[in-house]
N, C-alpha and C. Protein backbone atom coordinates (compact mmCIF):
# COMPACT_ATOMS: atom_id res chain seq x y z
N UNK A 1 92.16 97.18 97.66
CA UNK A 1 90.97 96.79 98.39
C UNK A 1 90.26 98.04 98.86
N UNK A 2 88.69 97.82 98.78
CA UNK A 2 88.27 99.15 99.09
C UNK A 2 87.82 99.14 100.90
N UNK A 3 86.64 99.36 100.68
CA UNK A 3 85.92 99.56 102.32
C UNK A 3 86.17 97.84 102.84
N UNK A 4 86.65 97.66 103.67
CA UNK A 4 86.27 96.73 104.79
C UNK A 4 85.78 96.30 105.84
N UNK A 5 86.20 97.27 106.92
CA UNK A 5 85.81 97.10 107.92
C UNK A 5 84.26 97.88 107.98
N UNK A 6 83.62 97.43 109.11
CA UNK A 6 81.94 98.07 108.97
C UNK A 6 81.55 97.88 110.52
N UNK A 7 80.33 99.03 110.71
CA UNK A 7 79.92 98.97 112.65
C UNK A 7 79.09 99.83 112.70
N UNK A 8 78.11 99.42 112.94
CA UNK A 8 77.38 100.32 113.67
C UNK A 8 77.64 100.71 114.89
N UNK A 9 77.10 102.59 115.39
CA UNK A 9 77.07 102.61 116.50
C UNK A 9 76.12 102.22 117.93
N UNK A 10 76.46 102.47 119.06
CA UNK A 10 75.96 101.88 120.06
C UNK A 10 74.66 102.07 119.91
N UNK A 11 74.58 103.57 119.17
CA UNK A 11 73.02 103.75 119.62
C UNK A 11 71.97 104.18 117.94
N UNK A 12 72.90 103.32 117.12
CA UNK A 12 72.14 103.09 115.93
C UNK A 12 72.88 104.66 115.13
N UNK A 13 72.93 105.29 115.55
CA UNK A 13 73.01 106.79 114.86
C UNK A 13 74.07 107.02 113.53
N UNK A 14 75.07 106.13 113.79
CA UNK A 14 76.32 105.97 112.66
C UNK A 14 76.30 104.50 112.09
N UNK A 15 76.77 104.48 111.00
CA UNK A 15 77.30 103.62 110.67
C UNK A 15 79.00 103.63 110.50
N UNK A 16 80.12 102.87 110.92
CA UNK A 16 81.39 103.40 110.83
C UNK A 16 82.07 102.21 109.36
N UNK A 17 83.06 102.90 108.66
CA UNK A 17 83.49 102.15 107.82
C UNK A 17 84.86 102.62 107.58
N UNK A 18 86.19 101.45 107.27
CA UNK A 18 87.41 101.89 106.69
C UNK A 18 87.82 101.44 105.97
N UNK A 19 88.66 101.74 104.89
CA UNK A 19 89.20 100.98 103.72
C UNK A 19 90.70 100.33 104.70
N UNK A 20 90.90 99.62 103.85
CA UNK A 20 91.61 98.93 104.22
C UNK A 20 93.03 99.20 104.24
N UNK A 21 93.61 100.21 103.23
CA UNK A 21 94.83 100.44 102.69
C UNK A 21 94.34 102.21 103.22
N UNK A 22 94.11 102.73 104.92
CA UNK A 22 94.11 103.70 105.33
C UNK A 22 94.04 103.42 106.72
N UNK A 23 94.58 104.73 106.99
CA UNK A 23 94.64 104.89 108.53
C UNK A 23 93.60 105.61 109.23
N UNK A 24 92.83 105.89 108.11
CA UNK A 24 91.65 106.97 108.72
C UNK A 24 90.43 106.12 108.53
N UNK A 25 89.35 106.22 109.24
CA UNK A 25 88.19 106.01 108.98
C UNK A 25 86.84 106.82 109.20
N UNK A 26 85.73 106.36 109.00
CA UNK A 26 84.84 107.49 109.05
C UNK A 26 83.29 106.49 109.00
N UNK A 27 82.07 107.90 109.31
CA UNK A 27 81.16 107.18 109.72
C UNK A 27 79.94 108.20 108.59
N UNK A 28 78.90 107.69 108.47
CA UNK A 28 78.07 108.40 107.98
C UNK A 28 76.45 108.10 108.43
N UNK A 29 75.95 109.23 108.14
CA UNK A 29 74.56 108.92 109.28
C UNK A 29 73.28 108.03 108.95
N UNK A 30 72.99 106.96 109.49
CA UNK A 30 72.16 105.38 109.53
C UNK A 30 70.92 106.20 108.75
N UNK A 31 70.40 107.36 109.28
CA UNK A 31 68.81 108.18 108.97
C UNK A 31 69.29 108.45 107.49
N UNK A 32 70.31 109.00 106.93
CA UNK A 32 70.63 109.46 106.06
C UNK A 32 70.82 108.55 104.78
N UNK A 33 71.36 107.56 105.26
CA UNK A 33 71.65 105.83 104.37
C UNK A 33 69.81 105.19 104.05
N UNK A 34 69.02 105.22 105.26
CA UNK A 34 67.67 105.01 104.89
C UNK A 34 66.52 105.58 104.20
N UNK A 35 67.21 107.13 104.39
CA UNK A 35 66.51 107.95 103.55
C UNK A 35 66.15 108.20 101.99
N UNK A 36 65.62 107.08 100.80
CA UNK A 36 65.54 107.38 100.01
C UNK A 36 65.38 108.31 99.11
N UNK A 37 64.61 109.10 99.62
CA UNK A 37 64.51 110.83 99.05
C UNK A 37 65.75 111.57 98.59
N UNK A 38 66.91 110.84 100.15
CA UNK A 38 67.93 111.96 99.63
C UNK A 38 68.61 111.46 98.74
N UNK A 39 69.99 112.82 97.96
CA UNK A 39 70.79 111.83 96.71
C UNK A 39 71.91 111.56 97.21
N UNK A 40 72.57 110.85 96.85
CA UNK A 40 73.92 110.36 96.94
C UNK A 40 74.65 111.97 97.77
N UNK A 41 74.73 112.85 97.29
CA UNK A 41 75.58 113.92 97.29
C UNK A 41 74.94 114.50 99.15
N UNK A 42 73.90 114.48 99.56
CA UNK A 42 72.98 114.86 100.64
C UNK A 42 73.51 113.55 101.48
N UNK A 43 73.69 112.63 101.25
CA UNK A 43 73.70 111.10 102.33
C UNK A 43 75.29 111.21 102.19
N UNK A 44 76.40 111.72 101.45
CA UNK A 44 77.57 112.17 101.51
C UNK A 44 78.03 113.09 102.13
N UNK A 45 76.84 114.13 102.00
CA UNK A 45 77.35 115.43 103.11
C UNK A 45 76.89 115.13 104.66
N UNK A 46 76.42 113.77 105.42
CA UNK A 46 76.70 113.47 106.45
C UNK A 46 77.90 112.60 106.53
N UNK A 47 79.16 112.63 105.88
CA UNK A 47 80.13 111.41 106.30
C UNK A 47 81.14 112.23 107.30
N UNK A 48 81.49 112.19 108.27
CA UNK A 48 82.60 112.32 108.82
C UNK A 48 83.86 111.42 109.20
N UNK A 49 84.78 112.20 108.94
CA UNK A 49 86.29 111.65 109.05
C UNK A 49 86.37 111.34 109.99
N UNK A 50 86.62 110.12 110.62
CA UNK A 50 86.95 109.63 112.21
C UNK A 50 88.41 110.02 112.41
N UNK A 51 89.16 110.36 111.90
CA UNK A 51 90.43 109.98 112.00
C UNK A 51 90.69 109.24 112.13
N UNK A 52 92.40 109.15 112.58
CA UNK A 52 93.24 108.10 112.49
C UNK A 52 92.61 106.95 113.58
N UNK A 53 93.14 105.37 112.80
CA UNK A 53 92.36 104.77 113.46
C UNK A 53 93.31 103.92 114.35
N UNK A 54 94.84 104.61 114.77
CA UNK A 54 95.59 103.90 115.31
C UNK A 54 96.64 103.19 114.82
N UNK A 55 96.59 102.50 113.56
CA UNK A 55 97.49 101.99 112.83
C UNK A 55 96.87 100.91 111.57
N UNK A 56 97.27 100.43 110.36
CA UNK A 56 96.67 99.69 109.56
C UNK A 56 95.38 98.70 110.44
N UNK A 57 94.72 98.43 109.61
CA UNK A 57 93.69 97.63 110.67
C UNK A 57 92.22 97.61 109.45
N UNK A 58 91.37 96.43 109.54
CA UNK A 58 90.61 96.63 108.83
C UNK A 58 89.05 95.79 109.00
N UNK A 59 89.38 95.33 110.51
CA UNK A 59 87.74 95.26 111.42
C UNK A 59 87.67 95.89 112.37
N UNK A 60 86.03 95.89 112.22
CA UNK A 60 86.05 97.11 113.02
C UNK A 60 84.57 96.31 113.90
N UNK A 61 84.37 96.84 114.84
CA UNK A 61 83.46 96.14 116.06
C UNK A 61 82.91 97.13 117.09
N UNK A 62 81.81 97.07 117.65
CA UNK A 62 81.25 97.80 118.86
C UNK A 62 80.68 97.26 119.85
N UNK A 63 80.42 98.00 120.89
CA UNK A 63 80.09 97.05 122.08
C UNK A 63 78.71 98.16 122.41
N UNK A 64 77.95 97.72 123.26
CA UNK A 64 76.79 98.34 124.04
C UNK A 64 77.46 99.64 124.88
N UNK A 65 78.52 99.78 125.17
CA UNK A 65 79.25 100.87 126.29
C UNK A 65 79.66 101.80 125.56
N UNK A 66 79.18 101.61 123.96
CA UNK A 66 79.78 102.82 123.27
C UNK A 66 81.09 102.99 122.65
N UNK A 67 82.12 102.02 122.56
CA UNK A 67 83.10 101.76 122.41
C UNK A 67 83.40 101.08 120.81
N UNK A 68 84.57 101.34 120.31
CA UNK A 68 84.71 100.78 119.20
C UNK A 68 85.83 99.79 119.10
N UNK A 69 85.90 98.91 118.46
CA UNK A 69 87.41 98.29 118.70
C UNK A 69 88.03 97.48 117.25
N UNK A 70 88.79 97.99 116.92
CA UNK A 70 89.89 98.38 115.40
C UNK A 70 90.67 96.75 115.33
N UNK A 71 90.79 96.34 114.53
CA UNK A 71 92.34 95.03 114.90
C UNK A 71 93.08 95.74 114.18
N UNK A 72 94.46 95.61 114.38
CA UNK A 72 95.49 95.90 114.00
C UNK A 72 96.34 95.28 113.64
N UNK A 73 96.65 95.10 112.26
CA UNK A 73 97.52 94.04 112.04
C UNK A 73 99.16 94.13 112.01
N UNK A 74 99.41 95.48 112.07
CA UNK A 74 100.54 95.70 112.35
C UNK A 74 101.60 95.59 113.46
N UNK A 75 100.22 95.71 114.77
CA UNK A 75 100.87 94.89 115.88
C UNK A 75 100.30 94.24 116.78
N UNK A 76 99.71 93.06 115.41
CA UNK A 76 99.00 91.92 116.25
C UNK A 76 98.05 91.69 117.20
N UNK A 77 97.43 92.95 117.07
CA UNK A 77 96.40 93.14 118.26
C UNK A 77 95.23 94.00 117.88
N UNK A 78 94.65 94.30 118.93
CA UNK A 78 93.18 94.65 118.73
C UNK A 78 93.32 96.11 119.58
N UNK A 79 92.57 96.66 119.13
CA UNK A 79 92.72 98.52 119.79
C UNK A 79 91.49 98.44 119.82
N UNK A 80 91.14 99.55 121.06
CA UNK A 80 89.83 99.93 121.45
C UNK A 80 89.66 101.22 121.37
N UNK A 81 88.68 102.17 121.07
CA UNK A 81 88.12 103.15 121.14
C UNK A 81 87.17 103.94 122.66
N UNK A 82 88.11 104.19 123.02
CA UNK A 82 86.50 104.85 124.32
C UNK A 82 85.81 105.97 123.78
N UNK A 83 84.64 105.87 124.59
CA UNK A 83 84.10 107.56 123.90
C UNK A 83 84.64 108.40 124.10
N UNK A 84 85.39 108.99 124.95
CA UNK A 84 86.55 109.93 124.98
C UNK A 84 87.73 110.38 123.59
N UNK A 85 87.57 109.06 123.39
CA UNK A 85 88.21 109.24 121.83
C UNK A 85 89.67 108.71 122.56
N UNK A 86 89.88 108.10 123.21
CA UNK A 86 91.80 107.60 123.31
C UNK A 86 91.43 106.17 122.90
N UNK A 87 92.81 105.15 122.57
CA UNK A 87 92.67 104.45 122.24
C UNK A 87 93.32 103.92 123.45
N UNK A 88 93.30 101.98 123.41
CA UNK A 88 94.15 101.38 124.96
C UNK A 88 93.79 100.30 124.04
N UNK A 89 94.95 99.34 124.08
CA UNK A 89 95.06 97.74 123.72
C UNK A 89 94.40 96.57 124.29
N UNK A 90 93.39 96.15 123.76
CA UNK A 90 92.51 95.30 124.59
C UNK A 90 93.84 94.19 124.29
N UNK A 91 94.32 93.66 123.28
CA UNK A 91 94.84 92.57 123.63
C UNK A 91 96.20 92.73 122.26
N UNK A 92 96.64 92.17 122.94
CA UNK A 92 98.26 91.74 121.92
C UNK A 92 98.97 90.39 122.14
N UNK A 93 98.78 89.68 120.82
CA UNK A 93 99.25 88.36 120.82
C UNK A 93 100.02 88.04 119.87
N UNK A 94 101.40 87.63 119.68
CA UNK A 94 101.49 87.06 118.14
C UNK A 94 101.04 85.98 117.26
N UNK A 95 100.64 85.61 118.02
CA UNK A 95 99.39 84.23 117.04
C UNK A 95 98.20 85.19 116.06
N UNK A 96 98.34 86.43 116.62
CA UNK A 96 96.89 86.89 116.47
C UNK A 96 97.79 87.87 114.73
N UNK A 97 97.70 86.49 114.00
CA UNK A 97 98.39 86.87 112.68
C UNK A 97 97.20 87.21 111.64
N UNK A 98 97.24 88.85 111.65
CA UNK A 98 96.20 89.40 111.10
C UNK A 98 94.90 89.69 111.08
N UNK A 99 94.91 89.89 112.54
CA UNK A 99 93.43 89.73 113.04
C UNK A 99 92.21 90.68 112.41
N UNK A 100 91.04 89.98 111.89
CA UNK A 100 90.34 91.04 110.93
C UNK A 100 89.14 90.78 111.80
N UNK A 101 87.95 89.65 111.42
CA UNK A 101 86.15 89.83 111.21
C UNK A 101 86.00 89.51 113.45
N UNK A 102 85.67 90.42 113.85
CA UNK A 102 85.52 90.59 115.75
C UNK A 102 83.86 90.57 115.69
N UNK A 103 83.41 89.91 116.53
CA UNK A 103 82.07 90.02 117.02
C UNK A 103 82.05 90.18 118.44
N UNK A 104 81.01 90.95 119.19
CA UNK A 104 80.86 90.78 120.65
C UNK A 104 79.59 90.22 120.89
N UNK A 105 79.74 89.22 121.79
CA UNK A 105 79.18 88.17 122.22
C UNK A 105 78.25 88.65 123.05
N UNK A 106 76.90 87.88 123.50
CA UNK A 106 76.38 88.20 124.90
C UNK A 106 77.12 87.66 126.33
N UNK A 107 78.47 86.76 126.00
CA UNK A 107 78.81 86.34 126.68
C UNK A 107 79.81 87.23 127.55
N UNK A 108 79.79 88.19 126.95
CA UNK A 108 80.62 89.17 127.64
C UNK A 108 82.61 89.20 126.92
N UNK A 109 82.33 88.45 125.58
CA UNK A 109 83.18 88.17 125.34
C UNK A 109 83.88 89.44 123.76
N UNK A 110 84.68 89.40 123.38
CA UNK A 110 85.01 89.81 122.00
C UNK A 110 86.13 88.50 121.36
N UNK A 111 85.11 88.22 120.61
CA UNK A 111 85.86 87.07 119.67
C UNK A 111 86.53 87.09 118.37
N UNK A 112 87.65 87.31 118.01
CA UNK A 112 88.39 87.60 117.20
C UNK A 112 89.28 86.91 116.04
N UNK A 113 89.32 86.90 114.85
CA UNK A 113 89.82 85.69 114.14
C UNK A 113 90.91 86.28 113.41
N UNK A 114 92.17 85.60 113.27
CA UNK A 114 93.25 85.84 112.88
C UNK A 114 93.22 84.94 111.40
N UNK A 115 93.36 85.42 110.63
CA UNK A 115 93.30 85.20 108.98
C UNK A 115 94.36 85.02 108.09
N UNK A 116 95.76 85.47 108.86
CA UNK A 116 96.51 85.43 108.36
C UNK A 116 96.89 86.14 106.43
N UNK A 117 96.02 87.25 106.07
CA UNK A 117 95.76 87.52 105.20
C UNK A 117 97.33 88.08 104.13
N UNK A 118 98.02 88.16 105.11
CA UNK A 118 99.48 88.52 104.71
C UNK A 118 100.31 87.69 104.56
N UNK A 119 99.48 86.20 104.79
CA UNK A 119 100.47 85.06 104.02
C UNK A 119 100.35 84.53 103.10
N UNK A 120 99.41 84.77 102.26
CA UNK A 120 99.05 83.83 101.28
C UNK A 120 99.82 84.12 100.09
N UNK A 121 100.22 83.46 99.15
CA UNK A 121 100.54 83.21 97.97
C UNK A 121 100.87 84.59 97.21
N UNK A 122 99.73 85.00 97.43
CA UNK A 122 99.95 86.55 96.15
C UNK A 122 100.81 87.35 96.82
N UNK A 123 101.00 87.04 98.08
CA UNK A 123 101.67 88.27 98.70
C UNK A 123 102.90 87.82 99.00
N UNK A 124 103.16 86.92 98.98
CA UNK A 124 104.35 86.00 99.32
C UNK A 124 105.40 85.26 98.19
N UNK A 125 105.34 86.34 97.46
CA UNK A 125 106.10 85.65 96.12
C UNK A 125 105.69 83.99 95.42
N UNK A 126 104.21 84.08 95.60
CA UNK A 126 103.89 82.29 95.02
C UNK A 126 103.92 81.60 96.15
N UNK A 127 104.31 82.02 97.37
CA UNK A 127 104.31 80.81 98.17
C UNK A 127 103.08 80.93 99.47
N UNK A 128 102.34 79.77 99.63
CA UNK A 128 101.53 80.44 100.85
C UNK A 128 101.93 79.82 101.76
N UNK A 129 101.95 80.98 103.09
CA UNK A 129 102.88 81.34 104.15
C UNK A 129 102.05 80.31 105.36
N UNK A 130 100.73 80.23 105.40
CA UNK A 130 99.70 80.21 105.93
C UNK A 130 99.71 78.69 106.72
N UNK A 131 99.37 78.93 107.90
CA UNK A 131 99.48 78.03 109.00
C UNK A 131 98.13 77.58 109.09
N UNK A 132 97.61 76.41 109.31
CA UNK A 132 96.54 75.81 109.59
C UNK A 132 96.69 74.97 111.24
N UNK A 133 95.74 75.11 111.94
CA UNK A 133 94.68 75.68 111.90
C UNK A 133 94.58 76.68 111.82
N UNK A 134 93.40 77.86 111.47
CA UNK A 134 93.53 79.21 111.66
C UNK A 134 92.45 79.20 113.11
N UNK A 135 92.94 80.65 113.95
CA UNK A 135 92.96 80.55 115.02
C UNK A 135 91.48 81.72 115.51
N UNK A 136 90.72 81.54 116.68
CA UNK A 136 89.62 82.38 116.68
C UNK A 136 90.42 82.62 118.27
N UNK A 137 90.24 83.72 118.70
CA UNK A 137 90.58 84.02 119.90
C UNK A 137 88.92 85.04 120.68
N UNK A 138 89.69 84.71 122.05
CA UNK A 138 88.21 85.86 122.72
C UNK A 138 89.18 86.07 123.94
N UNK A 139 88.46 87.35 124.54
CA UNK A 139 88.76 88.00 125.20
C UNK A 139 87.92 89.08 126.23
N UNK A 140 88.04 88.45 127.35
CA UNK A 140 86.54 89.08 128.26
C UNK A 140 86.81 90.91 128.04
N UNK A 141 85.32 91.53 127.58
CA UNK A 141 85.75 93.31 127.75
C UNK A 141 84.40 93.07 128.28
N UNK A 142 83.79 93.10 129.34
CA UNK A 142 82.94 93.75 130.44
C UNK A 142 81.59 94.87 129.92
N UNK A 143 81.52 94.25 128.35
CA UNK A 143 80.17 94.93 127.73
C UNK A 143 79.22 93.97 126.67
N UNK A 144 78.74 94.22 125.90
CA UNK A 144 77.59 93.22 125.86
C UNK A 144 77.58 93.46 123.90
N UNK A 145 77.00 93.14 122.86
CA UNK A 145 76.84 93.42 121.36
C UNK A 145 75.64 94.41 121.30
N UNK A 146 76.29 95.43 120.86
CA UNK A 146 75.06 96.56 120.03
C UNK A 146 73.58 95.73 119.48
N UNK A 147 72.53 95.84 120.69
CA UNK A 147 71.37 95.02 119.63
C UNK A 147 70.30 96.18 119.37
N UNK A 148 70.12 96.21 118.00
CA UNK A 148 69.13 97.62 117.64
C UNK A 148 67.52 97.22 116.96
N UNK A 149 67.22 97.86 118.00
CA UNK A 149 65.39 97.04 117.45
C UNK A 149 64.78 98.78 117.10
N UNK A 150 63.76 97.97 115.70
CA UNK A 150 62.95 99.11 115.40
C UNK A 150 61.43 98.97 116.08
C-alpha cells in the first residue's frame, strides 16, 4: 500500500502525507503542489521528512491549534502531535481495532473510526476476523477543524 494518510496544515502551508507500511512521514509545500510552472523535481525539492510518526499508523488529522494527530494501530489508539514536536495519547481503547479515516468536528470533537483492517480475509488466512458493527468513536480535544478559505 502506498500513501494513505493525508492533512493539511493549520495554516494551509503543508500538506502532510504517510505511507502506510512506514514509520516516517512527511509534508510538502501546498504553494509548490499549486504551482504549475514548477516540475515534478522543484515541487519534490520542497518535501520534508517529518520523521518518525510514533509507531505504524496510517490517518492522519489536524486541528486549528496546530496540532496533528496519527492513529495507531499498533496500540489501539490515536497519538497527537504538538507543535513542539512531542507526541501524548489522546486516547487508547481496545475496541479502537485499527483506527484509520479521523475528522475534527466543529463540535469540539475528534471522531475516529476503527476499520478493523487487520481482520479481514486476506490477512487472516481466508478467514474474516471482522466484527460488525464497526465502531466510530469521538473524543473531546479542546480545538476546532482546519477551515482554509481563499
Amino acid at each position: 500500500m502506498g500513501s494513505d494518510g493525508i492533512a493539511i496544515a493549520a495554516d494551509g502551508s503543508r500538506l502532510h502525507y504517510c505511507p502506510l507500511a512506514s514509520r516516517h512521514w512527511y509534508s510538502v509545500a501546498t504553494d509548490a503542489l499549486a504551482d504549475r510552472s514548477l516540475s515534478d523535481e522543484e515541487v519534490a525539492a520542497t518535501v520534508v521528512d517529518e520523521g518518525d510518526k510514533g509507531g505504524g499508523s496510517d490517518g492522519l488529522e489536524t486541528d486549528d491549534a496546530g496540532r496533528f494527530y496519527l492513529t495507531s494501530y499498533e496500540q489501539n489508539a490515536v497519538l497527537r502531535r504538538r507543535p513542539d514536536g512531542e507526541y501524548e495519547t489522546v486516547v487508547h481503547d481496545p475496541r479502537l481495532l485499527w483506527p484509520d479515516t479521523m475528522s475534527v468536528a466543529v463540535d469540539g470533537y475528534l471522531y475516529v473510526t476503527a476499520n478493523q483492517l487487520h481482520r479481514q480475509a486476506k490477512y487472516q488466512r481466508g478467514q474474516d476476523l471482522r466484527r460488525k458493527p464497526y465502531a466510530l468513536f469521538r473524543t473531546r480535544i479542546a480545538a476546532g477543524p482546519v477551515l482554509l478559505r481563499r
